[in-house]
Protein backbone atom coordinates (compact mmCIF):
# COMPACT_ATOMS: atom_id res chain seq x y z
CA UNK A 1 -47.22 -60.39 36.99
CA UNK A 2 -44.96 -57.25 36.57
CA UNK A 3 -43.12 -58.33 39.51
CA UNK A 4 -39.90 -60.42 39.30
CA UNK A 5 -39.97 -60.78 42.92
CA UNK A 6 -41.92 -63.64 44.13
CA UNK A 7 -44.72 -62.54 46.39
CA UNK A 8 -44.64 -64.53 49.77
CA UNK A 9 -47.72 -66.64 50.09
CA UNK A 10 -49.50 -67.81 53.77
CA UNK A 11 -51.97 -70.57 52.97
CA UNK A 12 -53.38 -71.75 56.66
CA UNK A 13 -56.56 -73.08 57.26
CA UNK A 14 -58.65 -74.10 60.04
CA UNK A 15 -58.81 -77.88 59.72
CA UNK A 16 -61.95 -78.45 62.42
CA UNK A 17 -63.49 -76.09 59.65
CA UNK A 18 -62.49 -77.86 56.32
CA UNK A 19 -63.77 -81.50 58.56
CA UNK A 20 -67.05 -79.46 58.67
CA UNK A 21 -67.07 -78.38 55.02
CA UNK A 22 -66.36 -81.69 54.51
CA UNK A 23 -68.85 -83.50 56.59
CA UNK A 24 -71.44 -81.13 54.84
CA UNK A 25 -70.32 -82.18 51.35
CA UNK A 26 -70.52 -85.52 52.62
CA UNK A 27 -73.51 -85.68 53.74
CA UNK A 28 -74.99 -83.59 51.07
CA UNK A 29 -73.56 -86.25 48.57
CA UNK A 30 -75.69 -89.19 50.50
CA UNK A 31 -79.33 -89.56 50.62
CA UNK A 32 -80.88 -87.05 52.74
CA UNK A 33 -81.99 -90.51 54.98
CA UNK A 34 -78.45 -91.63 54.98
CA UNK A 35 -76.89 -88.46 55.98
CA UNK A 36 -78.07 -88.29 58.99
CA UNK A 37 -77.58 -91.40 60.72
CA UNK A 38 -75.14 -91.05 63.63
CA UNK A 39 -72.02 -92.32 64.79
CA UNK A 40 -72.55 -96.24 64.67
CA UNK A 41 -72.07 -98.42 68.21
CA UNK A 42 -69.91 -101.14 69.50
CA UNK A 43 -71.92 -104.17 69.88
CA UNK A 44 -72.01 -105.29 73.71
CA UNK A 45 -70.66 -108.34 72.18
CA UNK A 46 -67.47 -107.22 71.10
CA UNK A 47 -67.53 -108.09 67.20
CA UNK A 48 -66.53 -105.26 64.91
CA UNK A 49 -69.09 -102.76 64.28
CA UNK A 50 -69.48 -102.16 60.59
CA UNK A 51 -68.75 -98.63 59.83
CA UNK A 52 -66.24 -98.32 62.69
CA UNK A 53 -63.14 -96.68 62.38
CA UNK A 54 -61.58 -96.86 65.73
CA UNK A 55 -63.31 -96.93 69.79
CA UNK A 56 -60.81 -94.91 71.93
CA UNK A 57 -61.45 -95.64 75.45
CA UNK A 58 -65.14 -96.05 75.06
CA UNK A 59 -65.45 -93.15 72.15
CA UNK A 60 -66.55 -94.31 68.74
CA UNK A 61 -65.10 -93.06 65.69
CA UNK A 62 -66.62 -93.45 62.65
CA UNK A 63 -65.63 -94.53 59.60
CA UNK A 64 -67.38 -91.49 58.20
CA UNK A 65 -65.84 -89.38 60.15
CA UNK A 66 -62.17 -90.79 59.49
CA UNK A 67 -63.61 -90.60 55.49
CA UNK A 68 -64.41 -86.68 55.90
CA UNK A 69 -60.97 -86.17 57.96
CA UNK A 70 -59.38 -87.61 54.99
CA UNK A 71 -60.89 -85.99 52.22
CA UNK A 72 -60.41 -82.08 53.80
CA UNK A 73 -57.08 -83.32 54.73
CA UNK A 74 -56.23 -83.98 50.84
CA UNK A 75 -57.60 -80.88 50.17
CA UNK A 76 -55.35 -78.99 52.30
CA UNK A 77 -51.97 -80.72 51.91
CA UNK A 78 -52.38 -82.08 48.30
CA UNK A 79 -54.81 -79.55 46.61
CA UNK A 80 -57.24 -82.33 45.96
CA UNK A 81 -54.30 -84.46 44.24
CA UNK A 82 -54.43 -88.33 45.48
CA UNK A 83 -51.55 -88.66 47.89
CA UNK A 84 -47.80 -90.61 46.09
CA UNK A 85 -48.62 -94.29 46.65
CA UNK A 86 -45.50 -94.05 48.72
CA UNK A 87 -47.15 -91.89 51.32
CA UNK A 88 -50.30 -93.33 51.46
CA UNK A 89 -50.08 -95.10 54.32
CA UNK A 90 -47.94 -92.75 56.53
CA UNK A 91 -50.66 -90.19 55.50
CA UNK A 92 -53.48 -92.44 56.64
CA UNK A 93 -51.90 -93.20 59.99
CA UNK A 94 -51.66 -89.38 60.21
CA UNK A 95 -54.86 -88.63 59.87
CA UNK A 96 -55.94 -91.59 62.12
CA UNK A 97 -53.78 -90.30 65.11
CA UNK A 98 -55.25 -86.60 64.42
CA UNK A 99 -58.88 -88.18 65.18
CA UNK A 100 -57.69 -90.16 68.01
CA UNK A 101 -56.18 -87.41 69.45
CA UNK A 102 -59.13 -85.14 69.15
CA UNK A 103 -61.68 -87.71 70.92
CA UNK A 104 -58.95 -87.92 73.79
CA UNK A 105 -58.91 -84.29 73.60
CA UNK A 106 -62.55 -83.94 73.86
CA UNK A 107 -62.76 -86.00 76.75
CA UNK A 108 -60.27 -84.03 78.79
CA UNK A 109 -61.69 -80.82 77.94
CA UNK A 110 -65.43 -82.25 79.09
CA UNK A 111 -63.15 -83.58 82.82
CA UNK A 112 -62.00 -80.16 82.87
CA UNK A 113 -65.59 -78.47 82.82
CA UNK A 114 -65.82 -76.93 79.47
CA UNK A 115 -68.37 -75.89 78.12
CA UNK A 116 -69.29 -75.13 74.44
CA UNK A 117 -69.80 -71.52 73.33
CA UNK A 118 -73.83 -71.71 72.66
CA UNK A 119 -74.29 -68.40 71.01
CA UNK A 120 -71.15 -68.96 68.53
CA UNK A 121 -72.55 -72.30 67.78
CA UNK A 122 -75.91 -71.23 67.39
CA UNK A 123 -74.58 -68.28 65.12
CA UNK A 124 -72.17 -70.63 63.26
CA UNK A 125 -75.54 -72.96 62.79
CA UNK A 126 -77.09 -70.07 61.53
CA UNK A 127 -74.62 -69.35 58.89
CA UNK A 128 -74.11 -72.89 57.42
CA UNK A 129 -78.22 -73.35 56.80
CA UNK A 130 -78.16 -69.57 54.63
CA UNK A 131 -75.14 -71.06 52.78
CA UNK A 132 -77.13 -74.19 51.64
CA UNK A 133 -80.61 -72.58 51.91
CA UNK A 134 -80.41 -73.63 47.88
CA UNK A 135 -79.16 -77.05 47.77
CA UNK A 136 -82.19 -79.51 47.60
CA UNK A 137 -80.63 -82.06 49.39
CA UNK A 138 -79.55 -79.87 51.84
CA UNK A 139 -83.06 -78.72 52.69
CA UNK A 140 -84.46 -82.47 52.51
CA UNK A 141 -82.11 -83.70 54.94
CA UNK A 142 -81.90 -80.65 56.46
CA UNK A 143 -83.15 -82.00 60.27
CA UNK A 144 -81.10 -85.08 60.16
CA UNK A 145 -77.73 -83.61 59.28
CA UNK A 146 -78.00 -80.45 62.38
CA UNK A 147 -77.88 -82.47 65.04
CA UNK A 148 -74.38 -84.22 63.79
CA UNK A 149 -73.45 -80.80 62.71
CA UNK A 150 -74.21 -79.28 65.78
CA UNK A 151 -72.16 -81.57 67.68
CA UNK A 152 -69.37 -81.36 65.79
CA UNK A 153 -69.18 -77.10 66.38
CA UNK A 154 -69.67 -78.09 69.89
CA UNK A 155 -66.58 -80.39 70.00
CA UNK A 156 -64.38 -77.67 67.81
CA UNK A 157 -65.78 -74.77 70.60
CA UNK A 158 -64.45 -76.97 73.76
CA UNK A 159 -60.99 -77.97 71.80
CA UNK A 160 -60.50 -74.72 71.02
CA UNK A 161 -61.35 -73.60 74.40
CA UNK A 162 -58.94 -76.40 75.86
CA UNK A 163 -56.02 -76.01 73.51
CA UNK A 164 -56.26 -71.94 74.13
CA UNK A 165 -55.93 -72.76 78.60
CA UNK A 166 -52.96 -75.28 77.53
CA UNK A 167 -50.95 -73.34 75.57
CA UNK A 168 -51.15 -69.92 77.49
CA UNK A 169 -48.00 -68.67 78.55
CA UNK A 170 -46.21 -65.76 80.38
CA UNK A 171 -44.27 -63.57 79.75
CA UNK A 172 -40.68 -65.00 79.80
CA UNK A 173 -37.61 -63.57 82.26
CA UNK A 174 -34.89 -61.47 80.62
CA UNK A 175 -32.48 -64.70 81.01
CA UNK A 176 -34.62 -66.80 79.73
CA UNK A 177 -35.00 -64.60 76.31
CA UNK A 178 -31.56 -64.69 76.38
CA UNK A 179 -30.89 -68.02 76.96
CA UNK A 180 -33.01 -68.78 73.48
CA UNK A 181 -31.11 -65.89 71.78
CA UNK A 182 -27.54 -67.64 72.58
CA UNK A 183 -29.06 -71.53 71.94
CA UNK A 184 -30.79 -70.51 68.58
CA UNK A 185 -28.25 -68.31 66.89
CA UNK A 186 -29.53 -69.38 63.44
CA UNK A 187 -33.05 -67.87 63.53
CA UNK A 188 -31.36 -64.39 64.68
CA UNK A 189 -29.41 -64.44 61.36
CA UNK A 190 -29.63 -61.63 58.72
CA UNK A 191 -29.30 -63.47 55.38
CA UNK A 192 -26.76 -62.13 52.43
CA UNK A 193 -28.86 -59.14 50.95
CA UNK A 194 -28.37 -57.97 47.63
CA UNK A 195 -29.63 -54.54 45.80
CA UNK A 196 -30.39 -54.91 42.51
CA UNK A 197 -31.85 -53.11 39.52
CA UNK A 198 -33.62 -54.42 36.25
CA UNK A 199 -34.68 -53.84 33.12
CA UNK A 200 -37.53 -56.27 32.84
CA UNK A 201 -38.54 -57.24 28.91
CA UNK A 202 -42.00 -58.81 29.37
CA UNK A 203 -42.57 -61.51 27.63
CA UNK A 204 -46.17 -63.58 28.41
CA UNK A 205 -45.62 -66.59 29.12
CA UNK A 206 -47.83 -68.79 26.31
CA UNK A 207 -46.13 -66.51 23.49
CA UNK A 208 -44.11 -68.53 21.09
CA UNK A 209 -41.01 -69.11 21.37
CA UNK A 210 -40.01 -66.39 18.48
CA UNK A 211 -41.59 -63.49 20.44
CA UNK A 212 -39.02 -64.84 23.32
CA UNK A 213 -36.15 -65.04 21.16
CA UNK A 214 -36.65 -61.44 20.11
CA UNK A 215 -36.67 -60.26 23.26
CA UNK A 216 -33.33 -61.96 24.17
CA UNK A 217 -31.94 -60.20 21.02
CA UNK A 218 -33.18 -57.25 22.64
CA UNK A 219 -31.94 -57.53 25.52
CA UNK A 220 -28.58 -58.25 24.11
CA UNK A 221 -28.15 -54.86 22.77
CA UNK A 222 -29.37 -53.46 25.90
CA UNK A 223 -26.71 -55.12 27.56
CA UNK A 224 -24.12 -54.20 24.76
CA UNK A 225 -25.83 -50.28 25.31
CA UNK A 226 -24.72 -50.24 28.89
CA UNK A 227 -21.28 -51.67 28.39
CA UNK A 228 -21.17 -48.63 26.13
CA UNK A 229 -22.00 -46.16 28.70
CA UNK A 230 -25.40 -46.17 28.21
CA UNK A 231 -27.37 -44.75 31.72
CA UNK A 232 -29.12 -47.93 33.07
CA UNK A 233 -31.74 -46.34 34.79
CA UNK A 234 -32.54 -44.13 31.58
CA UNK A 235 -32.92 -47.38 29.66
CA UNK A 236 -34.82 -49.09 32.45
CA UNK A 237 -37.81 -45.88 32.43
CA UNK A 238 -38.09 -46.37 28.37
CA UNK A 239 -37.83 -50.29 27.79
CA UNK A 240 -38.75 -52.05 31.46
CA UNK A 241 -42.13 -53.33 32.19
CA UNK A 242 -41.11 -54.24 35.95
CA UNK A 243 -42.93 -52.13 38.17
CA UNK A 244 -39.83 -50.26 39.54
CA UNK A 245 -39.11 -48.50 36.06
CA UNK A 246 -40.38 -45.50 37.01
CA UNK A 247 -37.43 -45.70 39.32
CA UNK A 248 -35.12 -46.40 37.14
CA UNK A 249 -35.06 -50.06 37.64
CA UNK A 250 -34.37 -49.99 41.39
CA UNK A 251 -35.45 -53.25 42.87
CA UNK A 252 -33.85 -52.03 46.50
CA UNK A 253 -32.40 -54.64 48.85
CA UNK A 254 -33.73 -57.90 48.51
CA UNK A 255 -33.02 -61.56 50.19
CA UNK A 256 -32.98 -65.49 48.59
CA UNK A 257 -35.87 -66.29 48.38
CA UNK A 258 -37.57 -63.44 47.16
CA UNK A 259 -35.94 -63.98 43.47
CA UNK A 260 -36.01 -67.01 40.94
CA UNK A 261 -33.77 -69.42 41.34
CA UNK A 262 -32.52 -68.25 38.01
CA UNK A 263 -31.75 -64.82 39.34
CA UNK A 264 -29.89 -65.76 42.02
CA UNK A 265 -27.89 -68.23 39.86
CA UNK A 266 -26.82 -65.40 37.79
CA UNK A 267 -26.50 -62.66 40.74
CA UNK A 268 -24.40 -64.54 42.88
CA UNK A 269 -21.72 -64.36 40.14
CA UNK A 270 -21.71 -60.90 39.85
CA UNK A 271 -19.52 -58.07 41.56
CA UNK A 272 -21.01 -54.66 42.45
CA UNK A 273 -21.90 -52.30 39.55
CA UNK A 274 -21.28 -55.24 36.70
CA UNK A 275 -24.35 -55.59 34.26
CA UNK A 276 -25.56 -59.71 33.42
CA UNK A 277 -26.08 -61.28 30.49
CA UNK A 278 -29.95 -61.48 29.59
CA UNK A 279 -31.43 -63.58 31.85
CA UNK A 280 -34.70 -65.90 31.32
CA UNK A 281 -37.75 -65.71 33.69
CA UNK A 282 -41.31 -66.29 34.04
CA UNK A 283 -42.50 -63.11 33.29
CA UNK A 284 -40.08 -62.67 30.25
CA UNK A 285 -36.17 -61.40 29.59
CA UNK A 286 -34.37 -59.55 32.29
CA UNK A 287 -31.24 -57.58 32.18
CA UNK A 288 -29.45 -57.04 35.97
CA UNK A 289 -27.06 -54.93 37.34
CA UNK A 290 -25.76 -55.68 40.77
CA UNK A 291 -25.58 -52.48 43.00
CA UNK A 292 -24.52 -53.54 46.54
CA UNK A 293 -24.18 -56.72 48.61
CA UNK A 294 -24.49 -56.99 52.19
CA UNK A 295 -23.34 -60.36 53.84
CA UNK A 296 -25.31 -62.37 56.15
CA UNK A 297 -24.84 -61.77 59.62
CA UNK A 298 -25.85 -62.10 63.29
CA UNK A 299 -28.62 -59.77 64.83
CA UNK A 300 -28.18 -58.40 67.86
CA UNK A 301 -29.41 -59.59 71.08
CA UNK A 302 -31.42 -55.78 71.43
CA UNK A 303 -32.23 -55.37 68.02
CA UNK A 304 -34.57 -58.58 68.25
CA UNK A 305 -35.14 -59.23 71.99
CA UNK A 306 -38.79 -58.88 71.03
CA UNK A 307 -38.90 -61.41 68.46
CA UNK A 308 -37.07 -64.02 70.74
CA UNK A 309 -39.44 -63.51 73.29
CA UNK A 310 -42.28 -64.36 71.01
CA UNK A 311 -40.36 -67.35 69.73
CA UNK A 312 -39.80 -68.43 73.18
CA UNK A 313 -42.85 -68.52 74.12
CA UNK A 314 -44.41 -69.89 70.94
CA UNK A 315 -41.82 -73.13 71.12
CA UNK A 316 -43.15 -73.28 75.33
CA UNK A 317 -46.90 -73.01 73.77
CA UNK A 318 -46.42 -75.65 71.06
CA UNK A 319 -44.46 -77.84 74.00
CA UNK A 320 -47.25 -77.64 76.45
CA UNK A 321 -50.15 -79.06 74.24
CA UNK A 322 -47.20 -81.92 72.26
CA UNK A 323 -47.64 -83.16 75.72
CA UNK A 324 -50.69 -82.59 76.54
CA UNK A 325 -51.28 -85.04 73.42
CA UNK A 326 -48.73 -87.47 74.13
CA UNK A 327 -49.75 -88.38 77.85
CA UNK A 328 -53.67 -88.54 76.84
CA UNK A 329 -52.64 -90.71 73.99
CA UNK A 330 -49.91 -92.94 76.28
CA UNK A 331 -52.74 -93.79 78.73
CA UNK A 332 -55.51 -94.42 76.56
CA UNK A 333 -57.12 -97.87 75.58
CA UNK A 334 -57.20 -96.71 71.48
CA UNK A 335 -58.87 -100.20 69.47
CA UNK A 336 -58.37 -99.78 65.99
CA UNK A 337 -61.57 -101.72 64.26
CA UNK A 338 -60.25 -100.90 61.08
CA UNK A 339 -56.80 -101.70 59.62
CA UNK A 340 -57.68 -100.52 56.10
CA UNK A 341 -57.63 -97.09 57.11
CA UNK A 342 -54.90 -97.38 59.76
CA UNK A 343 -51.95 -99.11 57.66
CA UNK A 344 -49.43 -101.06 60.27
CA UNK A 345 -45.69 -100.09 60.27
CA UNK A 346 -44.34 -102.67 59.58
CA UNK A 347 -41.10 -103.57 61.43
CA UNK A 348 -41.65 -99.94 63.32
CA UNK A 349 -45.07 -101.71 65.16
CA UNK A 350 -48.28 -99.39 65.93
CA UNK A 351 -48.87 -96.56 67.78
CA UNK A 352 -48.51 -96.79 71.88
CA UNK A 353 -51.54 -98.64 72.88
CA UNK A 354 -52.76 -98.89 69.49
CA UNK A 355 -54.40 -102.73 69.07
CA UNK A 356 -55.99 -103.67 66.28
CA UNK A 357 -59.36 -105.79 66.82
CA UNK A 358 -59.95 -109.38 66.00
């Protein structure tokens, strides 16, 4: 990295499409006559079903499917780590109110009339089967695993369907956008900016710690060069391997957040036009100058009417299907058949019509 900025990363992911992946790795981890069994029943007689996760008002859930949920659920917040002991069972209870949600979900978006999008399924189908065409177990349990699969691109097409008629929203009224504006005053703040330049000595990182050490001595008499009178800019071109020395070091105005904590440790001592001492980072020794520092202040109301609008209606979106959620789950008749993978509170009691079964 010749970058001393850190880049700003977006990881999102589709979660009804990591439970796929998952279910797929799943089943493609059983035997091919194992992997396609379906959802297991309640028995008429009201003993536990083996296999049974939860029944929310009449809707099995697996323990499969709670197993899959779990595993791309890992994936996504932990990065396949196990979970801290400590959060296990919050995490668990998470996941378990995500599924229960989804069946209630499912079940209102079938009352509403929706339909799944055939030709997507059929297409998305299509794409799984050439991405496994080469797994043996795949192809051997190929016809028991499509129907399960199937379904569960059905359910994802309807939710997405439903949650996409729930959260649409208008456009909002002028006082409304400015009613956010004046009750939200930090998100229309301008954070303290800061324009810097460097002279970047790169150093990689699994070097010993001599090659580091002679880079601090060189950057030492860098900094002694400037204090001299030496042209920072002209020093930046001939010794910098940050990707601004071809302009002289000139890192323009940047924001926290964008630095190392290190950086910012050293910048926010510094006054305008005053060089630092060398400074340690990642990608090896860095010399700063301060050039100009803007403090944080309040936008105005025209300059980001736009963006309130779209957090307006984003916080009315995100509002609308909350309780959507909340009054499905509040009147539903949710059984939990298996404790082990729904930990109790405690003191704080279950979820709102939660009930575990005897």
């Amino acid at each position: 990295m010749t970058d001393i900025r850190r880049p700003v990363r977006a990881a999102a992911r589709v979660a009804g499409t990591a439970i796929v992946r998952a279910l797929i790795a799943a089943m493609i981890g059983l035997a091919a006559a194992k992997a396609g069994q379906t959802a297991p029943e309640l028995p008429r007689s009201g003993t536990v079903a083996s296999g049974v996760f939860a029944v929310v008002d009449g809707t099995t859930i697996s323990a499969r499917e709670f197993d899959a949920a779990y595993a791309a659920a890992v994936r996504q917040k932990f990065y396949h780590r196990a979970p801290p002991e400590e959060q296990l069972g919050e995490f668990r209870r998470e996941v378990g109110d995500k599924l229960i949600s989804r069946a209630l979900l499912i079940k209102e978006a079938a009352r509403r009339g929706i339909e799944p999008d055939a030709k997507r399924v059929a297409e998305t189908l299509a794409a799984y089967d050439q991405r496994y065409s080469a797994s043996p177990q795949w192809q051997k349990g190929r016809e028991a695993m499509l129907p399960g699969l199937k379904r569960e691109l059905e359910q994802q097409s309807v939710l997405g369907q439903l949650e996409a008629k729930v959260r649409a929203v208008v456009d909002p009224a002028e006082k409304d956008v400015r009613s956010y504006f004046d009750e939200h005053p930090e998100l229309f703040v301008e954070p303290e900016r800061v324009r810097l330049s460097v002279i970047l000595l790169r150093v990689d990182p699994s070097s010993p710690r001599l090659v580091r050490d002679k880079a601090r001595e060189e950057a030492a008499a860098i900094v002694k060069r400037l204090k001299n009178g030496a042209d920072f800019a002209e020093l930046a071109r001939l010794h910098s391997g940050d990707v601004t020395a071809a302009k002289g070091g000139d890192m323009g105005f940047v924001h926290r957040g964008m630095l190392p904590q290190e950086v910012h440790q050293v910048v926010d001592d510094l006054k305008p036009g005053v060089v630092s001492p060398p400074v340690s980072v990642l990608e090896g020794v860095a010399v700063l100058r301060l050039d100009d520092r803007k403090p944080a202040h309040r936008m105005e109301f025209e300059d980001v009417r736009k963006r309130a609008a779209d957090l307006w209606k984003r916080e009315q979106s995100e509002s609308r299907w909350r309780e959507l959620a909340a009054r499905l789950r509040k009147a539903a008749n949710v059984r939990i058949m298996d404790p082990s993978r729904y930990p109790a509170l405690g003191d704080a009691g279950t979820a709102p019509r939660a009930q575990s079964a005897r």
